[in-house]
Protein backbone atom coordinates (compact mmCIF):
# COMPACT_ATOMS: atom_id res chain seq x y z
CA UNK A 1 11.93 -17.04 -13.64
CA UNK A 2 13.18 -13.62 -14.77
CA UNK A 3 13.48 -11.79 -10.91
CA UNK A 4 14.33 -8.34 -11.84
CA UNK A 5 15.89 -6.41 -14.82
CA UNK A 6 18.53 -3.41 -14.94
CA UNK A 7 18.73 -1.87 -18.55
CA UNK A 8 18.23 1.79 -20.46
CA UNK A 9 14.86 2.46 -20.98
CA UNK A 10 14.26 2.58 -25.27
CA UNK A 11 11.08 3.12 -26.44
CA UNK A 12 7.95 3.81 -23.82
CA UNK A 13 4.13 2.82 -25.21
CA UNK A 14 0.64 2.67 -23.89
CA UNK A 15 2.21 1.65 -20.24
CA UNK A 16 4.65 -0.55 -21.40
CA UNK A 17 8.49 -0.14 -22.00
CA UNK A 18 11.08 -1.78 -23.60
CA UNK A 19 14.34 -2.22 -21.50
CA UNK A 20 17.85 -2.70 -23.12
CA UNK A 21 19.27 -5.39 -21.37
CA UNK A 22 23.23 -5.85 -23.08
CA UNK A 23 21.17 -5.33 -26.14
CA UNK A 24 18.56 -7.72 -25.58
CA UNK A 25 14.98 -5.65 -25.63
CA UNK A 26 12.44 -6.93 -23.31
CA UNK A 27 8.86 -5.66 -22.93
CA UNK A 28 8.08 -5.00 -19.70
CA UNK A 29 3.74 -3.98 -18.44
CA UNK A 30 4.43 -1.13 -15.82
CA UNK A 31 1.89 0.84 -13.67
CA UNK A 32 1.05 4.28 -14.45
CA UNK A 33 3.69 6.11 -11.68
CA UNK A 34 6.13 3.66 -12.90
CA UNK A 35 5.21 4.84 -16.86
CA UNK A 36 5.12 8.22 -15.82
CA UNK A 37 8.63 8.19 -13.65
CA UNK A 38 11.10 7.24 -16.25
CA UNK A 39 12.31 8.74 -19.48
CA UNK A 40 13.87 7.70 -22.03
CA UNK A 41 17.48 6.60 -22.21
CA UNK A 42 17.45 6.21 -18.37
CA UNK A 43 19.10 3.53 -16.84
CA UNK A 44 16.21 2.08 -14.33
CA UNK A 45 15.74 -1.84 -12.37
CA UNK A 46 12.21 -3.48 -12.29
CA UNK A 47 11.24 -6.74 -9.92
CA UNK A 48 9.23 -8.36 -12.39
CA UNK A 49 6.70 -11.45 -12.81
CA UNK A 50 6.96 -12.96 -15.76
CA UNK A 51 3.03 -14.59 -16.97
CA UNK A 52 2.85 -17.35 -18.93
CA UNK A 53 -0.51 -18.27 -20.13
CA UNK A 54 -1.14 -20.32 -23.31
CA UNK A 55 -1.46 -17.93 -25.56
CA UNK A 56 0.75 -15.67 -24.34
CA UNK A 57 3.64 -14.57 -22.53
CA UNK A 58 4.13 -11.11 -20.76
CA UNK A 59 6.55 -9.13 -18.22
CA UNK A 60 4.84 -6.84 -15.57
CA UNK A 61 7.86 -4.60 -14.21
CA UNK A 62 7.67 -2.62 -10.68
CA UNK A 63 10.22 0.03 -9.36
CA UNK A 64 9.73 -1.33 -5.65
CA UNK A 65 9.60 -5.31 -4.65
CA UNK A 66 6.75 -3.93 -2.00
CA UNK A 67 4.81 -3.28 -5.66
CA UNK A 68 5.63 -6.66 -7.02
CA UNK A 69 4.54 -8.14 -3.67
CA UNK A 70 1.29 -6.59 -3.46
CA UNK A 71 0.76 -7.57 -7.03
CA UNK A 72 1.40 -11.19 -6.54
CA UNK A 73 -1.28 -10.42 -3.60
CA UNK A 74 -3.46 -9.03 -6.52
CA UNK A 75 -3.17 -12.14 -8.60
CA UNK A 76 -3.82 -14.35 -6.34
CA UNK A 77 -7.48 -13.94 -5.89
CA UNK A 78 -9.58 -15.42 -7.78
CA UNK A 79 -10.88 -13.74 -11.33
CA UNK A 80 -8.62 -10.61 -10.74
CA UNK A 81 -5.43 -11.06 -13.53
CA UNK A 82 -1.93 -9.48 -14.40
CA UNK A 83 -3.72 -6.78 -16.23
CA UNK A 84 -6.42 -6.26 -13.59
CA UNK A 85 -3.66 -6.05 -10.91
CA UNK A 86 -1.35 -3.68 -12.90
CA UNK A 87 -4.79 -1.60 -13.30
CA UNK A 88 -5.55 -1.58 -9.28
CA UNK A 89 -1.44 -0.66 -8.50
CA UNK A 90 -1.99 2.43 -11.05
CA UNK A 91 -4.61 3.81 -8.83
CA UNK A 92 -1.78 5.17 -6.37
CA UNK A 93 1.09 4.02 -4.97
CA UNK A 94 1.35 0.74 -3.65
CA UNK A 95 1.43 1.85 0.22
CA UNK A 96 -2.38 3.45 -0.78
CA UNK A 97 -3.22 0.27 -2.21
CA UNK A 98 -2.47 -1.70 0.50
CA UNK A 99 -3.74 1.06 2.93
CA UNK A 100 -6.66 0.95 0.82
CA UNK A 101 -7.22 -3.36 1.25
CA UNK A 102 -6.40 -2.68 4.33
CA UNK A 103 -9.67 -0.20 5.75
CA UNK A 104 -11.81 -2.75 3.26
CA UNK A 105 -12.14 0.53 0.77
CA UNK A 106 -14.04 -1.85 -2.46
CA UNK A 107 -15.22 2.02 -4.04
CA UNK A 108 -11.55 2.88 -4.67
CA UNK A 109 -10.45 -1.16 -5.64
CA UNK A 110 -13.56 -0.96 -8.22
CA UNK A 111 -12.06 2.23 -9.75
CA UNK A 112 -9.40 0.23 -11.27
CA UNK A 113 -9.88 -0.01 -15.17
CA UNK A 114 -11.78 -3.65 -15.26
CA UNK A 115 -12.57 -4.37 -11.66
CA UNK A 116 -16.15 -4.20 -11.04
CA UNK A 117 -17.72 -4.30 -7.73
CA UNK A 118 -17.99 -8.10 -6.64
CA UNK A 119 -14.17 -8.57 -7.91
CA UNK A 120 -13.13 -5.63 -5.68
CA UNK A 121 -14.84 -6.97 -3.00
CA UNK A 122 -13.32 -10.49 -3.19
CA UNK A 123 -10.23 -8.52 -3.30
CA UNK A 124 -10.92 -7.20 0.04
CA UNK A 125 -12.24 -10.24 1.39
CA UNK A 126 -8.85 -12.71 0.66
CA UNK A 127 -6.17 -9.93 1.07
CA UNK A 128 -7.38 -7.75 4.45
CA UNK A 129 -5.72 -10.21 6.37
CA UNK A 130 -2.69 -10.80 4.59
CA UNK A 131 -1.30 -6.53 3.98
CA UNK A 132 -1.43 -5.59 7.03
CA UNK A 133 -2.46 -2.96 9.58
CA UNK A 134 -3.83 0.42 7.98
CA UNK A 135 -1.05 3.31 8.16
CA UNK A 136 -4.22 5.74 8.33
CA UNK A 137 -7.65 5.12 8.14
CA UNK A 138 -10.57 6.48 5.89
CA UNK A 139 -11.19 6.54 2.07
CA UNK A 140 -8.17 6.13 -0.38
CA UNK A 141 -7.97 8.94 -2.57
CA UNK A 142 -7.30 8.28 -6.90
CA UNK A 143 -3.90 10.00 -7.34
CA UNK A 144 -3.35 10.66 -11.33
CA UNK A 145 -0.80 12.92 -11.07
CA UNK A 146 1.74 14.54 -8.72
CA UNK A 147 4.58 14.17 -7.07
CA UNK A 148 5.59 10.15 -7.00
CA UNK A 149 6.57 9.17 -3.37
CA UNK A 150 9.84 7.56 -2.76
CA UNK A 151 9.42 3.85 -1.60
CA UNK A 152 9.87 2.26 2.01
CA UNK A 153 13.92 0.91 1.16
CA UNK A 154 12.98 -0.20 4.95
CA UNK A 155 9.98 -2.18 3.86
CA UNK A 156 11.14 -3.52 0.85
CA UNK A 157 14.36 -4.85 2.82
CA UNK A 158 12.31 -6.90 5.38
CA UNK A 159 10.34 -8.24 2.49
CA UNK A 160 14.02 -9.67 0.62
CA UNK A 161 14.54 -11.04 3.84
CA UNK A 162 11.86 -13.04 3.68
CA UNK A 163 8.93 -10.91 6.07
CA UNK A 164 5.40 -11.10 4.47
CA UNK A 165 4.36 -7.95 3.60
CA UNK A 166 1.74 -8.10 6.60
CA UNK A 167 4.91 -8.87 9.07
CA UNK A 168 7.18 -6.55 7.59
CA UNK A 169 4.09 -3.40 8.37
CA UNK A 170 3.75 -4.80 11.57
CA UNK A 171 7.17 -4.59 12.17
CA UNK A 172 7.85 -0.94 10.91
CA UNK A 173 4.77 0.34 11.97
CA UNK A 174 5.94 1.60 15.58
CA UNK A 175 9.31 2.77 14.29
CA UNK A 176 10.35 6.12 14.07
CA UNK A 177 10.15 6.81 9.98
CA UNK A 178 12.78 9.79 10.49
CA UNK A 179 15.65 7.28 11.09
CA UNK A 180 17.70 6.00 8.70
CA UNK A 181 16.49 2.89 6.47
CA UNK A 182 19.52 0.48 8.42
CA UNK A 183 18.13 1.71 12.16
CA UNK A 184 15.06 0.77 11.22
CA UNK A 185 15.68 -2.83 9.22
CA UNK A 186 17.83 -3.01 12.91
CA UNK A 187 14.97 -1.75 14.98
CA UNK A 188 12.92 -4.11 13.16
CA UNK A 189 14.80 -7.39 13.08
CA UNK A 190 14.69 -6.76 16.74
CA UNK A 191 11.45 -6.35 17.38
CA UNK A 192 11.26 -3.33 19.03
C-alpha cells in the first residue's frame, strides 16, 4: 500500500497530476482545491489510496490525511466509488464535507458530479454517525473558487494517532482554535 508521496509536480491534466518521485512518475486523481493549489514544478506530499479493481489500477492523492479519511468514509458506502468520492471532496473543502454529512445536507452531497439523490442520501444515512458533530449548522454552500483554507494540522495529528475522525472533532471541538496546533493535540490528548 502506497501511504503518501513527496515529489515535484510535472505535468497537471483534467484533475490529475503526475508526481516525480526520484524520477519515477506516478499518476495521482486529486480533488479540484487540490488541482487548483499546486503548480507546476512544485515540490508537494499527497496521503493517497491506491484502487485496485480488475481492470484497473488508480492513485487518488489528498493534501490533508483529514481528506483521505473522509474519502475512505466516502468509499465505504455502498454504490458511491473512488471517482464518486473524489467528485463529493471537490465540492469544498473536506471540513464542509463533513460539516455537510454531518447536518444530513443530501442537496449539496447530490451536487457532486455522479451522485444522484438516493446515493447522497445513503451517504448521509451510513456516515452521520461516524464524522462527527457539525462545526456550524445549516446548508453547505458549493465553493468553486476562492481562497483554499489551510487544514486542521491539529485534526489531522489526532487522526495519525489513531482518533477516528468523529473522536478527533469531538475532541477539538471545545478547544480554543487560536492556540497553537501542539496546545491543542495537548489539550486534546487530555481531554479537556
Amino acid at each position: 500500500m502506497i501511504a503518501h508521496l513527496v515529489g515535484k509536480i510535472e505535468e497537471k491534466f483534467n484533475n490529475s497530476l503526475i508526481v516525480d518521485v526520484n524520477g519515477v512518475g506516478y499518476e495521482v486523481m486529486v480533488t479540484v482545491s487540490d488541482f487548483e493549489a499546486v503548480g507546476l514544478n512544485e515540490e508537494k506530499k499527497f496521503y493517497t489510496y491506491h484502487s485496485v479493481r480488475e481492470n484497473a489500477e488508480e492513485l487518488y492523492g489528498f493534501s490533508s490525511l483529514m481528506a483521505k479519511k473522509l474519502f475512505e468514509l466516502l468509499i465505504s458506502v455502498q454504490g458511491i466509488g473512488p471517482k464518486a468520492g473524489i467528485s463529493i471532496l471537490s465540492l469544498a473543502e473536506p471540513e464542509e464535507v463533513r460539516n455537510a454529512i454531518a447536518n444530513a445536507d443530501a442537496s449539496f452531497i447530490s451536487k457532486a458530479s455522479g451522485v444522484g439523490k438516493k446515493s447522497a442520501e445513503r451517504v448521509i444515512v451510513d456516515l452521520r454517525d461516524k464524522v462527527g458533530i457539525p462545526s456550524r449548522y445549516g446548508a453547505t454552500d458549493v465553493k468553486t473558487k476562492g481562497k483554499i483554507q489551510e487544514s486542521d494540522e491539529a485534526l489531522d495529528a489526532l487522526i495519525a494517532l489513531g482518533f477516528t475522525l468523529k473522536e478527533a472533532t469531538l475532541s477539538l471541538e471545545k478547544i480554543d482554535v487560536n492556540l497553537s496546533t501542539e496546545e491543542r493535540i495537548r489539550l486534546a490528548l487530555k481531554g479537556e
